[in-house]
Protein backbone atom coordinates (compact mmCIF):
# COMPACT_ATOMS: atom_id res chain seq x y z
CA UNK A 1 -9.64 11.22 11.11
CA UNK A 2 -8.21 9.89 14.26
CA UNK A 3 -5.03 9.51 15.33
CA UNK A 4 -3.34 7.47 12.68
CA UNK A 5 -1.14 5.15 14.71
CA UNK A 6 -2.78 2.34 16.67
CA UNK A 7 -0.87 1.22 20.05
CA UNK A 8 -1.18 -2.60 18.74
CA UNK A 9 1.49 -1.71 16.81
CA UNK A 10 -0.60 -0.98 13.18
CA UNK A 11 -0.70 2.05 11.44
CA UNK A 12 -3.64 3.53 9.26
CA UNK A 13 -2.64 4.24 5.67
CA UNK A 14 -5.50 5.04 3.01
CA UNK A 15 -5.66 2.78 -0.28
CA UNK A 16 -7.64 3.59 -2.63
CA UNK A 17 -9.83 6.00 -0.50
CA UNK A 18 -10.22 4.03 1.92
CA UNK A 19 -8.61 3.44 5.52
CA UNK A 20 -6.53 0.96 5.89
CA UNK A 21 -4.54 -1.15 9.20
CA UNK A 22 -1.34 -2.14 8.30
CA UNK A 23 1.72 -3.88 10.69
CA UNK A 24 3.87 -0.79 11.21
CA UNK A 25 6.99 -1.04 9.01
CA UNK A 26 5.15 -3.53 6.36
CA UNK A 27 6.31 -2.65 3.16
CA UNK A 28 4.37 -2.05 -0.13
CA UNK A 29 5.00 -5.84 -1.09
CA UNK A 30 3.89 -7.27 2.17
CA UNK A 31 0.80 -5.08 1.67
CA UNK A 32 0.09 -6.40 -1.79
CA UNK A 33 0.76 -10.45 -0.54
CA UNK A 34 -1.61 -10.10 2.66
CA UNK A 35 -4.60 -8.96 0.15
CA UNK A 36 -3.46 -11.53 -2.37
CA UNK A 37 -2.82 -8.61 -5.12
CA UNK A 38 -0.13 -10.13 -7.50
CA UNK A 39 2.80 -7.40 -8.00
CA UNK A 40 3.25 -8.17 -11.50
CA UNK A 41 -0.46 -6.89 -12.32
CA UNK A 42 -0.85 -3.76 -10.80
CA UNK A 43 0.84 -0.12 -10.57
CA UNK A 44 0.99 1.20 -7.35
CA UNK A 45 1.36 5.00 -6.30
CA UNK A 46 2.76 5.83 -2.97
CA UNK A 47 2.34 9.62 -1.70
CA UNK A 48 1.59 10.56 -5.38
CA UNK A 49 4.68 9.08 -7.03
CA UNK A 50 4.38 5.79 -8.91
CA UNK A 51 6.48 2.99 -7.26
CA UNK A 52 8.72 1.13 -9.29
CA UNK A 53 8.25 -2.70 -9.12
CA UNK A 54 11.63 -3.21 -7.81
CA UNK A 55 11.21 -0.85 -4.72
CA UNK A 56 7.93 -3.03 -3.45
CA UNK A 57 9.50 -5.04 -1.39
CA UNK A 58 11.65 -1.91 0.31
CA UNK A 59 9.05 0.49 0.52
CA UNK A 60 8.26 0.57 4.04
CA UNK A 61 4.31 2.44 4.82
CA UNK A 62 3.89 4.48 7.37
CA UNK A 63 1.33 6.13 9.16
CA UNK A 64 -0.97 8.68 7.38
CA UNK A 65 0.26 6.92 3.88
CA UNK A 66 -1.71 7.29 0.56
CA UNK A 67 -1.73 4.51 -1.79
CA UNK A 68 -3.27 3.84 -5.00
CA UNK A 69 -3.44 0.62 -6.54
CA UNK A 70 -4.10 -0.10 -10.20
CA UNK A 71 -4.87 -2.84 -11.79
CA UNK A 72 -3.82 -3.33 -15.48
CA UNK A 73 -7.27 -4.56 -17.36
CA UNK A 74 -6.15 -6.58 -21.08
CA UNK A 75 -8.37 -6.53 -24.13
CA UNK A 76 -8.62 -5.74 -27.70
């Protein structure tokens, strides 16, 4: 991997596996808003530790960041 900060003022974080360029200082809920993810319907795990719903919006990602995103799925 490269170096994970970008001089246009992005960071890479991985989500899911996969790299991802985020605004540097965006925070978990910003994340979730720019890909249109609803906060109520997913789990998210940040560095290994699952994020409670109330610390989204203060959760600040920085460089070199591992999330995991989780969907809940309904049925019966």
């Amino acid at each position: 991997m490269s170096n994970p900060t970008v001089a246009n003022n992005t960071v890479e974080i991985v989500v899911n596996g996969e790299p991802r360029l985020v605004a540097d200082g965006a925070t978990v809920e910003m994340f979730l808003t720019a890909h249109e993810i609803d906060p109520d319907t997913v789990v998210v795990e940040a560095n290994g530790v699952i994020l409670p719903r109330d610390r989204f919006g203060v959760t600040a990602l920085s460089a070199g960041d591992t999330l995991e995103v989780v969907h809940f799925v309904g049925g019966g």
